[in-house]
Protein backbone atom coordinates (compact mmCIF):
# COMPACT_ATOMS: atom_id res chain seq x y z
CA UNK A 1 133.87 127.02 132.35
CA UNK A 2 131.72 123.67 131.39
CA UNK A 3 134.31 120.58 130.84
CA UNK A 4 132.81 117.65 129.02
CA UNK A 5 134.62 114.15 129.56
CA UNK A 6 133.69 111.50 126.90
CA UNK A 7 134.03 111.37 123.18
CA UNK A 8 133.21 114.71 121.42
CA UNK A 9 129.91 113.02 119.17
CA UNK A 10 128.91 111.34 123.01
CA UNK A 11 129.14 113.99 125.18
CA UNK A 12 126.61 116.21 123.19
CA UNK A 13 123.96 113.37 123.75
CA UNK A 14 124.95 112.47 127.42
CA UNK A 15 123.99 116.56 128.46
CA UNK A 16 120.63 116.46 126.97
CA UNK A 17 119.70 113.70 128.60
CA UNK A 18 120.50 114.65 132.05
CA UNK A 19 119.01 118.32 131.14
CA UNK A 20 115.99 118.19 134.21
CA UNK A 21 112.41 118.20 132.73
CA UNK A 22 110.89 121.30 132.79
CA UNK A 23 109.56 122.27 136.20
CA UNK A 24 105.70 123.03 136.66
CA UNK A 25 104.31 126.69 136.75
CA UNK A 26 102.83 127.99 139.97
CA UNK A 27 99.24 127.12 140.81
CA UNK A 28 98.34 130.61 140.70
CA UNK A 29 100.12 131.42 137.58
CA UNK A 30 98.29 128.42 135.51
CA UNK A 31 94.82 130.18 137.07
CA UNK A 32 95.82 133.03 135.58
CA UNK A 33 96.98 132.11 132.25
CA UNK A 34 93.42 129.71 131.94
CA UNK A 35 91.41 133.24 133.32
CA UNK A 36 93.01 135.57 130.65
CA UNK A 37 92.55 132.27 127.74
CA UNK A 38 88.60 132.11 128.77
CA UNK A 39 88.37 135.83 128.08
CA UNK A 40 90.43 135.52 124.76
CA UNK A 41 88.81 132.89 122.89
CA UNK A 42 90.69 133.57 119.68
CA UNK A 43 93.55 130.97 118.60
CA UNK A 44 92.70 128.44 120.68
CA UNK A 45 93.95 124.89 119.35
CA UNK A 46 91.31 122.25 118.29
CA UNK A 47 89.02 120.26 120.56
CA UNK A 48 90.05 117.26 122.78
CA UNK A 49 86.88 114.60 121.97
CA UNK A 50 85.23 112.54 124.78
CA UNK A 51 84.45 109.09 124.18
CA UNK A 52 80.97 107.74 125.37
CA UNK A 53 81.04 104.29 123.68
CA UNK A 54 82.26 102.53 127.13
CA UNK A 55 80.16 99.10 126.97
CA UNK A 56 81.07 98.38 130.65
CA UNK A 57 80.37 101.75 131.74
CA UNK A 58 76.51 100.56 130.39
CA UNK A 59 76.31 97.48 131.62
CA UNK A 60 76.97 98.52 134.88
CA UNK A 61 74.56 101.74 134.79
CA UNK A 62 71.84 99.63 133.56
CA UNK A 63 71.11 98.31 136.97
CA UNK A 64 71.40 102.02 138.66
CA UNK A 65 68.85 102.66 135.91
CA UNK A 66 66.67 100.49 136.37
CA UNK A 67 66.57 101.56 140.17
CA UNK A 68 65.90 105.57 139.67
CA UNK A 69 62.79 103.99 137.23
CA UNK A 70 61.35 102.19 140.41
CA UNK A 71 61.37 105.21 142.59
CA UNK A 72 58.46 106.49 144.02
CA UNK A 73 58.53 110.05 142.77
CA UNK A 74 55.82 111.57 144.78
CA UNK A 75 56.27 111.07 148.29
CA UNK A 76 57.32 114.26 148.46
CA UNK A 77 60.97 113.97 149.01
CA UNK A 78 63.51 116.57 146.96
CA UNK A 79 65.87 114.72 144.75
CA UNK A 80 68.18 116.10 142.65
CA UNK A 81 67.52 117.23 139.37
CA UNK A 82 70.01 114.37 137.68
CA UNK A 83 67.89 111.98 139.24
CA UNK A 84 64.43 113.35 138.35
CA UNK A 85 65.19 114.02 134.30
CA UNK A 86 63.63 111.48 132.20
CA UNK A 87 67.27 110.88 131.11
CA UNK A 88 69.12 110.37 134.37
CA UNK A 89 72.91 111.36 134.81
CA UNK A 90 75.83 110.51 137.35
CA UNK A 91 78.54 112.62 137.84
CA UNK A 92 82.40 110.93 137.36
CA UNK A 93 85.58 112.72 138.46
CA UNK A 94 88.06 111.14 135.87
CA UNK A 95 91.74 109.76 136.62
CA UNK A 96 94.06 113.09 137.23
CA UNK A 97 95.53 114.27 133.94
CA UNK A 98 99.03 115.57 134.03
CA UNK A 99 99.12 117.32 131.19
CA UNK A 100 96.10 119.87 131.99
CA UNK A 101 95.32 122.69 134.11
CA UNK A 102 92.75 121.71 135.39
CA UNK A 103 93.89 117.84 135.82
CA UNK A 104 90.68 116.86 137.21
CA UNK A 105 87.16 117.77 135.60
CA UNK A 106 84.20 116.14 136.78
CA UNK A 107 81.63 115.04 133.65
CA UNK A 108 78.03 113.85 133.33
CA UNK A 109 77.11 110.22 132.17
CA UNK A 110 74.02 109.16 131.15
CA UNK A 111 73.24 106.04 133.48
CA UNK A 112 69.96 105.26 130.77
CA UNK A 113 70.06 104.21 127.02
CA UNK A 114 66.48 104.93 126.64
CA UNK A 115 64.51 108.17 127.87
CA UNK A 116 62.17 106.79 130.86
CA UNK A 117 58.80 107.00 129.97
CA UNK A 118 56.37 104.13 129.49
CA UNK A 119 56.72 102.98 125.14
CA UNK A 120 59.24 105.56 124.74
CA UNK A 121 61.62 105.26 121.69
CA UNK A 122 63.92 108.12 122.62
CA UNK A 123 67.27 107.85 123.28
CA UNK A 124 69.33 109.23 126.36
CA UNK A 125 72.38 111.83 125.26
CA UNK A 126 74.84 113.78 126.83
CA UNK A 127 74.55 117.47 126.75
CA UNK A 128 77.97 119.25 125.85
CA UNK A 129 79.29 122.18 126.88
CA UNK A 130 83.06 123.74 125.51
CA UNK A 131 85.10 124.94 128.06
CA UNK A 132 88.64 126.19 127.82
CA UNK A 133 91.57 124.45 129.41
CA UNK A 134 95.46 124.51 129.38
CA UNK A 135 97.13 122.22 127.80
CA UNK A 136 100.92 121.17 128.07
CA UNK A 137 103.23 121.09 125.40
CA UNK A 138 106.53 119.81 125.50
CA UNK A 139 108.19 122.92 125.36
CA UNK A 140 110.27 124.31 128.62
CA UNK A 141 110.50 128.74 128.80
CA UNK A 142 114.21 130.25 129.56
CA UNK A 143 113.34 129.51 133.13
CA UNK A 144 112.87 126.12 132.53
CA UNK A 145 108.80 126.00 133.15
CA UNK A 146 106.73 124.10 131.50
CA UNK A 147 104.28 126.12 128.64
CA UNK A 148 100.83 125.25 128.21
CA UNK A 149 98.99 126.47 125.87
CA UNK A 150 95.22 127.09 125.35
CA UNK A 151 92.79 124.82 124.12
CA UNK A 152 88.90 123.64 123.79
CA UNK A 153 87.93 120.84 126.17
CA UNK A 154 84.18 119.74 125.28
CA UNK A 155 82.27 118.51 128.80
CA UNK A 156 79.12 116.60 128.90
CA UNK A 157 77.16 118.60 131.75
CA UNK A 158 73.68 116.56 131.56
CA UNK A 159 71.84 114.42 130.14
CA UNK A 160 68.80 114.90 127.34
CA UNK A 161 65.99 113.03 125.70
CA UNK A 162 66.10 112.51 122.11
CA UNK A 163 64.56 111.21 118.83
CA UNK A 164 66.69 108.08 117.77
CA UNK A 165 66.16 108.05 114.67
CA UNK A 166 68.16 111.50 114.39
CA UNK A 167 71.29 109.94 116.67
């Protein structure tokens, strides 16, 4: 038997807010839930957007680009394939995000505004690719576990050369 003490109209309010959050699903069970939404690709909510237009991410890759320009490409010395595209790329792990599975996806971006070859006009662009994450909604199951639902997550992968006046 549940006794509340208080006011009848307080009481009500006083329970829901000491009602725990929901608790987080398993690590394994997420993996399978994102498996089984990558194989079923059909109601999937809308895309989350990535946002490139970070002036102090440029200013500061200007100099690194300025750098991989300088190199001296044929001394015969393997370098990695972000590093030899005439639009080079870094890779950035992002803060964690709590409300994802996975919380942590690591992204290309472009360290060049300008493709680098000599009197080039072209422009430097990321490369996208859609992958499918989990999202979390606010909603608890009747075990009290968080639900997360499936959803489009678009990634930049690389980086590409191309015409500016189409951009």
């Amino acid at each position: 038997m549940v006794v509340h003490i208080g006011s009848s109209d307080g009481s009500m309010e006083a329970s829901n807010r000491s009602r725990p959050r929901c608790r987080q699903p398993r690590h394994d069970k997420l993996l399978k839930l994102l498996i089984n939404a990558s194989y079923r690709r059909h109601n999937i909510t809308t895309p989350i957007r990535n946002h490139w237009d970070d002036p102090y991410f440029y200013a500061r890759a200007n100099n690194v680009c300025n750098h991989v320009a300088q190199l001296n490409w044929s001394d015969g010395k393997s370098r990695p394939l972000r590093l030899r595209s005439l639009c080079p790329w870094i890779v950035v792990t992002p803060a964690r995000r709590n409300d994802r599975f996975p919380r942590r996806i690591s992204e290309a971006r472009c360290i060049c505004r300008r493709c680098q070859l000599k009197g080039s006009t072209h422009q430097c662009r990321p490369i996208y690719h859609q992958m499918i994450v989990l999202q979390k909604t606010d909603e608890c199951d009747e075990r009290n576990v968080a639900i997360y639902k499936p959803a489009r997550h678009h990634i930049a992968v690389g980086c590409t050369c191309v015409d500016a006046s189409q951009s």
